[in-house]
Protein backbone atom coordinates (compact mmCIF):
# COMPACT_ATOMS: atom_id res chain seq x y z
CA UNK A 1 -1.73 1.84 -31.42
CA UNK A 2 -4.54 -0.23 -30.35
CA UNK A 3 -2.01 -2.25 -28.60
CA UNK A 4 -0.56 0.12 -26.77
CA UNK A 5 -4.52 1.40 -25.57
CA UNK A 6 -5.02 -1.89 -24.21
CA UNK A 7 -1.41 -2.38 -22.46
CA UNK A 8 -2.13 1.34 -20.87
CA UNK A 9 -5.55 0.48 -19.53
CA UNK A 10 -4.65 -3.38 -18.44
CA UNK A 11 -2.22 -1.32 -16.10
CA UNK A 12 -4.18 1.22 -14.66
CA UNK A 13 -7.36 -0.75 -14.15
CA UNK A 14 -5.03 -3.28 -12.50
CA UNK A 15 -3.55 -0.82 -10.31
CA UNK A 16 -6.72 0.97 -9.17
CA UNK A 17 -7.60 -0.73 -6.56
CA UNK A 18 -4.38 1.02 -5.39
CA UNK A 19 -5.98 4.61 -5.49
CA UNK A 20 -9.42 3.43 -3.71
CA UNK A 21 -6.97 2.03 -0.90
CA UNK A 22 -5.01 5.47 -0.77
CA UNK A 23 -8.15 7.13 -1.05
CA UNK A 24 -10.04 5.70 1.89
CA UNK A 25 -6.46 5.88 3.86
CA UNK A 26 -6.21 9.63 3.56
CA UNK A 27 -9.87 10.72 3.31
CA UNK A 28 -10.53 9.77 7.24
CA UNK A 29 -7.77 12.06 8.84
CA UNK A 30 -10.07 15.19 6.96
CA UNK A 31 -13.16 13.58 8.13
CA UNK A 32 -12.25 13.01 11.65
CA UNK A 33 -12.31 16.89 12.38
CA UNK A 34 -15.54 16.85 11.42
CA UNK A 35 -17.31 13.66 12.13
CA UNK A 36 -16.97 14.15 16.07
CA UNK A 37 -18.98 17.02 15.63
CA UNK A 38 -21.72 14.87 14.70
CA UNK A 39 -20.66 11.57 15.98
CA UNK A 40 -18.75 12.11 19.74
CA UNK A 41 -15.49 10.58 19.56
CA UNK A 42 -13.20 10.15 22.39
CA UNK A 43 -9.58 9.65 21.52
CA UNK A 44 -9.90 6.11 22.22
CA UNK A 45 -12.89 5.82 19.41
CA UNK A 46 -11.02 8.34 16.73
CA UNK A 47 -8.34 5.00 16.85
CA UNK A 48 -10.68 3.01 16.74
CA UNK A 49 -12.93 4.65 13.69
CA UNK A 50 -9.13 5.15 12.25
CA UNK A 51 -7.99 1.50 12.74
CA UNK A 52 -11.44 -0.21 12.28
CA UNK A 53 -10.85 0.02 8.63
CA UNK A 54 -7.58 -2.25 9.21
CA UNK A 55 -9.26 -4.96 11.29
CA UNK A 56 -11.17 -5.35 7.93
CA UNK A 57 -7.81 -5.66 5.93
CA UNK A 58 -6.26 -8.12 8.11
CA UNK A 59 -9.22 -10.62 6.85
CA UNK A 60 -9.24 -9.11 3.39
CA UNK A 61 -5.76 -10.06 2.86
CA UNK A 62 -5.91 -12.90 4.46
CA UNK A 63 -8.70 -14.61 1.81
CA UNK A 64 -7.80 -12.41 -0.69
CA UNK A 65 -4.30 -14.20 -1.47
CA UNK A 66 -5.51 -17.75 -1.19
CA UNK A 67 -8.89 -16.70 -3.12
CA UNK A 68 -7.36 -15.53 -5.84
CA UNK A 69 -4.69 -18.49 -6.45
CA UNK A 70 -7.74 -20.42 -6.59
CA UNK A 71 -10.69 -18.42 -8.89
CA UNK A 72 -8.15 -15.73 -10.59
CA UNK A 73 -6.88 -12.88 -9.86
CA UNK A 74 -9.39 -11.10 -11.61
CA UNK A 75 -12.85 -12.58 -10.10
CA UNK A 76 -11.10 -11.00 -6.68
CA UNK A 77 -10.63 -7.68 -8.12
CA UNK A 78 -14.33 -7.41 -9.20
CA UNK A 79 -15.21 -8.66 -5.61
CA UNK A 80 -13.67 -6.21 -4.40
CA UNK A 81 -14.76 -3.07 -5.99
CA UNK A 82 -18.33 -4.00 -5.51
CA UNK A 83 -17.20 -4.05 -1.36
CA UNK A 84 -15.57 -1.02 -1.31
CA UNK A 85 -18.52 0.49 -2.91
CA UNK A 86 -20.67 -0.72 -0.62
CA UNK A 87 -18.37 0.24 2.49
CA UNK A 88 -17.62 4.14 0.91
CA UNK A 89 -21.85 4.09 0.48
CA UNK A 90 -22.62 2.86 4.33
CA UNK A 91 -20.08 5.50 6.01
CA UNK A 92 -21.21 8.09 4.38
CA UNK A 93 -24.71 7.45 5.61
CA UNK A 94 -23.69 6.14 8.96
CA UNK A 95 -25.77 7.69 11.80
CA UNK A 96 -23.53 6.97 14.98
CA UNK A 97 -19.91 5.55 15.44
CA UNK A 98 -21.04 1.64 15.53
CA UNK A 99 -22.44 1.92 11.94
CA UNK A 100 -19.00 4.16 10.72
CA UNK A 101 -17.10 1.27 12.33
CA UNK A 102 -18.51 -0.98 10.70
CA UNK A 103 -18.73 0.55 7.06
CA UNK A 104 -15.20 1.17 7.40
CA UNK A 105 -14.44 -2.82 8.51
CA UNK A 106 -16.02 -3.99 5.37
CA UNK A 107 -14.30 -0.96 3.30
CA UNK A 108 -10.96 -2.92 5.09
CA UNK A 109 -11.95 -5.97 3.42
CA UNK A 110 -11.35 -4.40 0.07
CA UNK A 111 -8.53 -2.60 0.92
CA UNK A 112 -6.94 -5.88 2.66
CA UNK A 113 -8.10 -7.56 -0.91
CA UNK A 114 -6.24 -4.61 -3.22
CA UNK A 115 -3.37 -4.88 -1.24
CA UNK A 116 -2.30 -8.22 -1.35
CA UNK A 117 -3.84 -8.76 -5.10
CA UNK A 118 -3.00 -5.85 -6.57
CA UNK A 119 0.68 -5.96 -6.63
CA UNK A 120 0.97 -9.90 -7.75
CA UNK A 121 -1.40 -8.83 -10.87
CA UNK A 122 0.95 -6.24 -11.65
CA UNK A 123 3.88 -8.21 -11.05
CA UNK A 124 2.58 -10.78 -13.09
CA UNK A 125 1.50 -8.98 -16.09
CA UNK A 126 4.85 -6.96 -16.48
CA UNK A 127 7.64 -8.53 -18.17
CA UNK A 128 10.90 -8.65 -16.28
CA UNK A 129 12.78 -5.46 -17.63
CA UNK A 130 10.55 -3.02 -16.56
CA UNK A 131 8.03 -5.19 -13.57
CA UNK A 132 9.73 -2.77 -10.80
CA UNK A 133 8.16 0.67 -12.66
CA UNK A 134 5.35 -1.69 -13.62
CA UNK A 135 4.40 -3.40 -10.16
CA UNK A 136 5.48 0.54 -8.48
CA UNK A 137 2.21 1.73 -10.34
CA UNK A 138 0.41 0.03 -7.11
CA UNK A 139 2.44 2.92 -4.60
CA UNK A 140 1.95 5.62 -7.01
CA UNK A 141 -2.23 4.83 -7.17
CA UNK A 142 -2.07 4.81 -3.56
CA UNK A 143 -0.02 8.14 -3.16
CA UNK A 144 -2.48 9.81 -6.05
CA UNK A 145 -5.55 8.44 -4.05
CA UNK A 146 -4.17 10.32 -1.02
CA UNK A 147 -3.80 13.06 -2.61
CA UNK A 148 -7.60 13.19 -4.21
CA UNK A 149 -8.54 12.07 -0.84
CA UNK A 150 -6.77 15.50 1.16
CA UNK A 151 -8.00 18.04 -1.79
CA UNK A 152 -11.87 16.33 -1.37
CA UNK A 153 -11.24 17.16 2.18
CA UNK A 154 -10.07 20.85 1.72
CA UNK A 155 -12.71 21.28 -0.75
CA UNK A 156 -15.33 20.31 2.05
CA UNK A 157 -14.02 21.82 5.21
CA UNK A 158 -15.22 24.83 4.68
CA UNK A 159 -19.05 22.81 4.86
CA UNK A 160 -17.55 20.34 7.42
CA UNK A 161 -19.03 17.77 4.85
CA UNK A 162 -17.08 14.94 6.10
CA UNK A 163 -20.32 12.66 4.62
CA UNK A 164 -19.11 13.77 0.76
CA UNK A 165 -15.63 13.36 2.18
CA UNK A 166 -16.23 9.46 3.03
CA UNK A 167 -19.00 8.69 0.23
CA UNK A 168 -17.38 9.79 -3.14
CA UNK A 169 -14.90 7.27 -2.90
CA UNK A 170 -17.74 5.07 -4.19
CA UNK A 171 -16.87 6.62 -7.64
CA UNK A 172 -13.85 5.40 -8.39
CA UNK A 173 -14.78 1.87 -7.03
CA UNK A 174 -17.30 2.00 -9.55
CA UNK A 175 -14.84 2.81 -12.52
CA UNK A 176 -13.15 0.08 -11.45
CA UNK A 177 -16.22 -2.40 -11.94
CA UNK A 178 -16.37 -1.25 -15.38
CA UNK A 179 -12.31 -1.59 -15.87
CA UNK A 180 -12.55 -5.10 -14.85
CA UNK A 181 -14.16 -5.57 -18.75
CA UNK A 182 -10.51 -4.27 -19.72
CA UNK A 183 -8.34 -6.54 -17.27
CA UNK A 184 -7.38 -9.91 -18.58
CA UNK A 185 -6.27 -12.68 -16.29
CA UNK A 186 -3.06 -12.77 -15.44
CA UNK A 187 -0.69 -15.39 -17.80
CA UNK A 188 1.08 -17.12 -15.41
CA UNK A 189 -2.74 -17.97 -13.28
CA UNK A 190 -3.73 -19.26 -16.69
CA UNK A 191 -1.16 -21.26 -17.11
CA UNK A 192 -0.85 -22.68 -13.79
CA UNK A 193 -4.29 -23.64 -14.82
CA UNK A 194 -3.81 -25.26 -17.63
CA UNK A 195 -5.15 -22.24 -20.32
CA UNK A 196 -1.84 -21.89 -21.99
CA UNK A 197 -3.50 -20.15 -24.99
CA UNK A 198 -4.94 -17.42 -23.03
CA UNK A 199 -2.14 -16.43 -21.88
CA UNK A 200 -0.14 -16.15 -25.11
CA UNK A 201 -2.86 -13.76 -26.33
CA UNK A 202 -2.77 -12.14 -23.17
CA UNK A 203 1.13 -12.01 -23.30
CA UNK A 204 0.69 -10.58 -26.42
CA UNK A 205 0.17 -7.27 -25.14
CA UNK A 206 3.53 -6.86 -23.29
CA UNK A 207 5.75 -9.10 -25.02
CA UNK A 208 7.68 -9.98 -27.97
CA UNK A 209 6.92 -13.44 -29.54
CA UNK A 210 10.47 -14.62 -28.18
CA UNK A 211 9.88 -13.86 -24.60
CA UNK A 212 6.48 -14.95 -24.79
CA UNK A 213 8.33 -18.62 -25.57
CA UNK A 214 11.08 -18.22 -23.15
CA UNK A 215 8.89 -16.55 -20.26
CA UNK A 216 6.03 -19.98 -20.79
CA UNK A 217 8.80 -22.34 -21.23
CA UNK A 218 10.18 -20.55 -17.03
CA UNK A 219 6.89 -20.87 -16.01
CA UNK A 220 6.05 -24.82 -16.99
CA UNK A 221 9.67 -25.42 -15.94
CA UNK A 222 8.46 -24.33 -12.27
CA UNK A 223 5.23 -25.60 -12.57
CA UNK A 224 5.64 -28.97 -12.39
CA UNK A 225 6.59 -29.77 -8.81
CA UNK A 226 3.96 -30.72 -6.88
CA UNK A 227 3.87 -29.09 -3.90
CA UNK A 228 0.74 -26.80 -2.71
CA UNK A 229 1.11 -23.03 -1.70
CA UNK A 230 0.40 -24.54 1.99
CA UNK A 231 3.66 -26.85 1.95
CA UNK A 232 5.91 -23.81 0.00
CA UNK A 233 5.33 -21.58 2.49
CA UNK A 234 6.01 -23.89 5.65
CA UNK A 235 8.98 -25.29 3.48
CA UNK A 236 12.67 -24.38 4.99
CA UNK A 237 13.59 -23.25 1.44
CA UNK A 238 10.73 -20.88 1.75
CA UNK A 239 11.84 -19.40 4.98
CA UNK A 240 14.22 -16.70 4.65
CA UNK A 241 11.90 -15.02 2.12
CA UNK A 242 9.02 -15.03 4.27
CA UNK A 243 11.40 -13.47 7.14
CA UNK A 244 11.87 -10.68 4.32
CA UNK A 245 8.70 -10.20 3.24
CA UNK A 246 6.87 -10.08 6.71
CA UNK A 247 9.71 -7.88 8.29
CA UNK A 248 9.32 -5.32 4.70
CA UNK A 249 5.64 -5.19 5.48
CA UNK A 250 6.01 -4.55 8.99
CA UNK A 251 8.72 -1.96 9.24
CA UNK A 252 7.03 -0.08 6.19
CA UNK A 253 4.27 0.53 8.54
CA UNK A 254 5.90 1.13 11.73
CA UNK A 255 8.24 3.27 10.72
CA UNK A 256 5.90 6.32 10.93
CA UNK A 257 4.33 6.89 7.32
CA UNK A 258 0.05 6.09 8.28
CA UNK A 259 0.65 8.27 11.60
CA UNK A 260 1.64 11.04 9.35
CA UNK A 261 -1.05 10.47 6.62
CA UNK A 262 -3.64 9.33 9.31
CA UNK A 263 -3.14 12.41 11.90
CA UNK A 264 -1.23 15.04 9.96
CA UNK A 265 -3.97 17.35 10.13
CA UNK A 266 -4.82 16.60 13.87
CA UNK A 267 -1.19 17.18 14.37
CA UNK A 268 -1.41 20.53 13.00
CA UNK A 269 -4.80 21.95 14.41
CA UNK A 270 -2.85 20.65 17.95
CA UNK A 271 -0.03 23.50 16.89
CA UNK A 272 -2.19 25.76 16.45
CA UNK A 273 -3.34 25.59 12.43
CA UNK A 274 -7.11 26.36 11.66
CA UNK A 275 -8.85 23.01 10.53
CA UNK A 276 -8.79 24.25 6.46
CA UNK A 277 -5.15 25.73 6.87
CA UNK A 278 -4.47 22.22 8.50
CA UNK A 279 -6.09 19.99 5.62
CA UNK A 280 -4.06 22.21 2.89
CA UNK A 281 -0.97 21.53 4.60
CA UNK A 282 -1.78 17.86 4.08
CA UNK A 283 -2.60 18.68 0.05
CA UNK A 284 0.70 19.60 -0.15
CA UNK A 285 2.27 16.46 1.42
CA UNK A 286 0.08 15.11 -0.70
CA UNK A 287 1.70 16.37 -3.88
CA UNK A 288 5.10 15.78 -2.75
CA UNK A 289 4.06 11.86 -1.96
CA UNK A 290 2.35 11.49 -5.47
CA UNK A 291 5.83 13.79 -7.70
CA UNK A 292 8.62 11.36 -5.53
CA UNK A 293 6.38 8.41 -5.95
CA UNK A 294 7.28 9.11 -10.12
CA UNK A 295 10.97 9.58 -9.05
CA UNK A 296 10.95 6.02 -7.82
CA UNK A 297 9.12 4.79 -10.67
CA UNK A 298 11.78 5.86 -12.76
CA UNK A 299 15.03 4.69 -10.75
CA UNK A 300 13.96 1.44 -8.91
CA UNK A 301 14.65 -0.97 -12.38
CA UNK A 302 17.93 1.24 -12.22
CA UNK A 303 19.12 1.20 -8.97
CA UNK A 304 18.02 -1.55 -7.31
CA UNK A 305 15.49 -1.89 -4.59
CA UNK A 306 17.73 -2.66 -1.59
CA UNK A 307 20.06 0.17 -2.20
CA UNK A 308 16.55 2.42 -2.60
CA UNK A 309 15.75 1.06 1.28
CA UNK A 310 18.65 2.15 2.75
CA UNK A 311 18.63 5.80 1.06
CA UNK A 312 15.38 6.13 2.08
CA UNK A 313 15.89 4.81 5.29
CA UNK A 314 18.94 7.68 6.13
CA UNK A 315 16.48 10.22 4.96
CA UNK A 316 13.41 9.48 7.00
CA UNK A 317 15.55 8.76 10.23
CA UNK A 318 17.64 12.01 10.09
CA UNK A 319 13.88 13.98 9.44
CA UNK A 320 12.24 12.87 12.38
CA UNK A 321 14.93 13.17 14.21
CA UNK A 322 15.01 16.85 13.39
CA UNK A 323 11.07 17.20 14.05
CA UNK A 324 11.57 15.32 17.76
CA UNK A 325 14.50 17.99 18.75
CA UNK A 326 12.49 21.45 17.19
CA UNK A 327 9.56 20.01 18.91
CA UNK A 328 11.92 18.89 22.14
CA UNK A 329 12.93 22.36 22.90
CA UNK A 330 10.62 24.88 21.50
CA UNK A 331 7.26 22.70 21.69
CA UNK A 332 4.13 22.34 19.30
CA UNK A 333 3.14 25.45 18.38
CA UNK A 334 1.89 28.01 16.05
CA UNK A 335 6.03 29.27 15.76
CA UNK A 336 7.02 25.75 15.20
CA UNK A 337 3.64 24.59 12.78
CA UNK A 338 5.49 25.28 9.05
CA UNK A 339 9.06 23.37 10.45
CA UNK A 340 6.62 20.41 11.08
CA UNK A 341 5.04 20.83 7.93
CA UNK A 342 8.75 20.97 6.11
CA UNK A 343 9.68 18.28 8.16
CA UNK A 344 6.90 15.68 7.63
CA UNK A 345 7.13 16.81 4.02
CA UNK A 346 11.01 15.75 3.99
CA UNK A 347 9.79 12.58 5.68
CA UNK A 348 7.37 11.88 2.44
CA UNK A 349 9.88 12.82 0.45
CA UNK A 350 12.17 9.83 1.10
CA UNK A 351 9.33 7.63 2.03
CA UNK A 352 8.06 7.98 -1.68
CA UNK A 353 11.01 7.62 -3.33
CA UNK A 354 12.17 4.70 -1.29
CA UNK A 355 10.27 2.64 0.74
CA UNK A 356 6.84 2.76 -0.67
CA UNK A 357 7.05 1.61 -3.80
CA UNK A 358 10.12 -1.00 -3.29
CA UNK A 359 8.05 -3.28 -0.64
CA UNK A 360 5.39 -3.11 -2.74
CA UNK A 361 7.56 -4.32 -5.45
CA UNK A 362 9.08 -6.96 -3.67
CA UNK A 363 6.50 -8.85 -1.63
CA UNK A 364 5.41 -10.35 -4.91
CA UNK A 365 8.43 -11.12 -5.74
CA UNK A 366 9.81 -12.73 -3.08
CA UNK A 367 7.52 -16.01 -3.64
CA UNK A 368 6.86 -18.47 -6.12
CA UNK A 369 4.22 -19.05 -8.44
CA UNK A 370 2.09 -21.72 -6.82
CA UNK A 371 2.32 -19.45 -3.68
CA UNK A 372 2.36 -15.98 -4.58
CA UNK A 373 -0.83 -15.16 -3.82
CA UNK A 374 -1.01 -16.34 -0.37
CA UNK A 375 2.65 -15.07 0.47
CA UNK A 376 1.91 -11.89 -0.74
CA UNK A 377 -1.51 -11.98 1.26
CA UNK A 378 0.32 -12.96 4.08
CA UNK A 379 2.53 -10.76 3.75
CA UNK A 380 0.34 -7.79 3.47
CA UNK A 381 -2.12 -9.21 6.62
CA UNK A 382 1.23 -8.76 8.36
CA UNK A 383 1.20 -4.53 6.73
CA UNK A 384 -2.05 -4.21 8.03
CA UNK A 385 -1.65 -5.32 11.40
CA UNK A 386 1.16 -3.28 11.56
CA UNK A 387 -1.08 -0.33 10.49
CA UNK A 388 -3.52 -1.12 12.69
CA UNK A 389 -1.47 -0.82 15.29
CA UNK A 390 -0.21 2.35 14.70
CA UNK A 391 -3.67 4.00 13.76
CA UNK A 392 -5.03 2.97 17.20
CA UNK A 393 -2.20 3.98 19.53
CA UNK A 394 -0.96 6.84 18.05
CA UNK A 395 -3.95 9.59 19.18
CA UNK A 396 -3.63 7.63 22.57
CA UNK A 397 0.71 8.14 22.62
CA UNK A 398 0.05 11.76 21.09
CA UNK A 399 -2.01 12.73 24.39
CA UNK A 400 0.16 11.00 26.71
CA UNK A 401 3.67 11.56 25.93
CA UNK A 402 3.66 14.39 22.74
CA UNK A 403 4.81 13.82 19.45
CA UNK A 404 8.47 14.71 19.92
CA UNK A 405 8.81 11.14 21.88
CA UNK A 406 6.89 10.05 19.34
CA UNK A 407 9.35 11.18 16.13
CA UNK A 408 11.86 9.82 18.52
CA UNK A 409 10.49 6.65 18.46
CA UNK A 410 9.63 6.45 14.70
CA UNK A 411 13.68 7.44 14.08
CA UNK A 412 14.62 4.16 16.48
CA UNK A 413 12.42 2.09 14.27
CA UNK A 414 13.88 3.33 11.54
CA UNK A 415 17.55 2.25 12.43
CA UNK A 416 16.45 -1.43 12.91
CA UNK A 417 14.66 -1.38 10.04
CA UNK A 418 17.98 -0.24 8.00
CA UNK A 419 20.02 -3.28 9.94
CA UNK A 420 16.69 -5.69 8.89
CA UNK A 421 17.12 -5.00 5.01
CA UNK A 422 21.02 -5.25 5.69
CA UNK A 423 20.64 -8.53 6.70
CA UNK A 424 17.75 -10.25 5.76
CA UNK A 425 16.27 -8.82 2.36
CA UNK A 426 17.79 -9.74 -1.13
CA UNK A 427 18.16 -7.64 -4.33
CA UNK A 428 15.40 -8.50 -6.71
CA UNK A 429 16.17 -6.36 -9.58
CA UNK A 430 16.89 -7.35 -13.07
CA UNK A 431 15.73 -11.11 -12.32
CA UNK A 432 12.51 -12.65 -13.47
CA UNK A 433 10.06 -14.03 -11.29
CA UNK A 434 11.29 -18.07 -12.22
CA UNK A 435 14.62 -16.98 -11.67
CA UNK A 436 14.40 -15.41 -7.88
CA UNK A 437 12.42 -19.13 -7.31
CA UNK A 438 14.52 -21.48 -8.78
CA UNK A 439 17.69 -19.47 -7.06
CA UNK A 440 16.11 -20.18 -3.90
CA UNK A 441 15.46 -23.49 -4.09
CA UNK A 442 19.18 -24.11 -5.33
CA UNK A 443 20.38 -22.77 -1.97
CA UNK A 444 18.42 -25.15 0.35
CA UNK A 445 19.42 -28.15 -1.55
């Protein structure tokens, strides 16, 4: 039993990180009703309090990867919650939009860190039969910190306390301080560094002695060339995985999700919804991202990632499509408000169950050992530009061409991002880590 205690909090306190970065994602599209009632915002600056947060991640990620390959992966993680304490802290108490900007930068250092280390500790610490469901716990932290973030939001509108909104996510950065006493390093950093007795106790946990043997044995096999995680990732066997990994990233974010978790509410106080009625509407997308999320969870080791893509892919692109057309002909308005809601709630739907939890899976997956870190925080600077992107034109393309162009747009995206995975991205399931690299390298040579 005691086992089991330990295996349950090793995963949750590694996947944390996950719900701080959901949290602070979905918290600001409450807040930003609010704040310019305080703070003046044009619709330039609401981007740029939105996407401020992302010009943070970009850097996050970027160290984050290489840091962690270096000092562990779980030094990083403690960095990290003390920075997104610190962030949650200074927005709450900021006094014009310069200081919010820049509270919410240094918040998107941590969640730039948490999303490129997060899902290579889970990866890491799962063994290979169940490291989809395992390394999926990342997506369904972030969904569940969405959630928390768009209930703290209803449960202040009626105040307009967008300060409580921004500063409580300091709590759960601070439970994650203390979990960091329950995370052990991850097996295959210790071994790469030479602690091979660690990791058999800390293997102990999820494995049986005989895959402890076999998994260690993988692991030393791969080990032993020489190259650094610089040369791996500029090397031509290295190449088509990268392609797949930065295109995953990207097209996860441009494909419409952080518009609708960003501006949903804003959306809906534009057709007419009162700013609380608004904010529930978001609760219950919400919900529906946090119960598909579980769905996922429980098929991805079963049906495979890249079929999971192009289901999801279908689904989204057929839902905006329908949202552009009722929006085409019969406009934004207080008629139209609960078909949007349906509609962006479809949108989740297949999102959750698809695309949000398989990239997350797969970037770690897609590189080796020595490099996994830095791919993976490549990988995910890559998401965040996306993001950013997105966060700071969308209020500018929602005043000056509607949403319906916009949904139109999204459902485009969506088509070339079905033809990317088509072509470019490779089924991961059911193959451990070792395996995916030394498959690769047996192409190129």
């Amino acid at each position: 039993m005691q086992g089991k205690t330990n295996k349950a909090l090793i995963y949750f306190f590694g996947a944390l990180g996950g719900m701080l970065y959901g949290y602070d994602t979905g918290v600001i599209s409450g807040a930003l009703l609010f704040i310019k009632n305080d703070i003046p915002l044009s619709d330039f600056l609401q981007g740029v309090v939105v996407s401020s947060l992302l010009v943070g991640a970009i850097v996050g990620a970027g160290f984050s990867g290489t840091l962690s390959d270096k000092i562990g992966r779980r030094k990083v993680v403690q960095m990290i919650a003390i920075i997104f304490a610190i962030g949650a802290i200074g927005a709450a108490l900021s006094a014009n939009a310069g200081m919010l900007i820049l509270f919410r930068i240094i918040i998107g250092l941590a969640v730039g860190g948490s999303t490129a280390l997060v899902p290579v500790y889970l990866s890491e610490m799962a063994p290979t039969q169940i490291r989809g469901a395992l390394a999926s716990l990342n997506q369904l932290m972030i969904t569940i910190g969405i959630l928390i973030a768009y209930i703290i939001n209803f449960a202040f509108s009626a105040s307009e306390g967008w300060r409580w909104m921004l500063g409580l996510a300091a709590i759960p950065a601070v439970i994650m301080l203390i979990g960091v006493i329950f995370m052990p390093e991850s097996p295959r950093w210790l071994i790469k560094k030479n602690h091979e007795h660690e990791a058999r106790k800390v293997m102990q946990f999820t494995r049986s002695e005989n895959e402890i043997e076999s998994e260690i044995n993988e692991i030393k096999k791969t080990e032993k060339n020489e190259e650094s995680s610089s040369s791996i990732l500029s090397s031509s066997w290295m190449r088509p995985m990268l392609i797949a990994g930065i295109g995953l990233a990207i097209f996860q974010q441009v494909i419409g999700i952080n518009a609708i978790i960003y501006y949903a509410p804003t959306i809906f106080t534009k057709a007419g919804m009162e700013a609380s009625s608004s904010i529930l509407g978001t609760v219950g997308i919400g919900a529906v991202n946090v119960l598909m999320t579980l769905v996922a969870i429980a098929a991805i080791d079963k049906i495979g990632r890249k079929k999971l893509l192009f289901i999801g892919n279908a689904g989204m692109v057929l839902s905006l499509l329908a949202l552009a057309s009722i929006i085409s002909f019969a406009g934004l308005t207080q008629a139209t408000a609960w078909y949007t809601v349906i509609l962006l709630g479809l949108f989740i739907v297949f999102f959750a169950a698809t695309w949000g939890p398989a990239v997350w899976v797969m970037l770690p997956e897609l590189f080796p050992l020595k490099a996994r870190g830095a791919g993976t925080g490549l990988t995910t600077l890559c998401l965040s530009a996306a993001n950013l992107v997105v966060a700071l034109l969308f209020p500018i393309l929602l005043g000056a061409i509607g949403p319906a162009y916009i949904f139109l747009i999204f459902s485009v995206i969506g088509v070339f991002a079905f033809l990317f995975v088509y072509k470019y991205v490779p089924e991961t399931k059911g193959r451990s880590l070792e395996d995916i690299e030394n498959d690769l390298r047996k192409k190129i040579s």
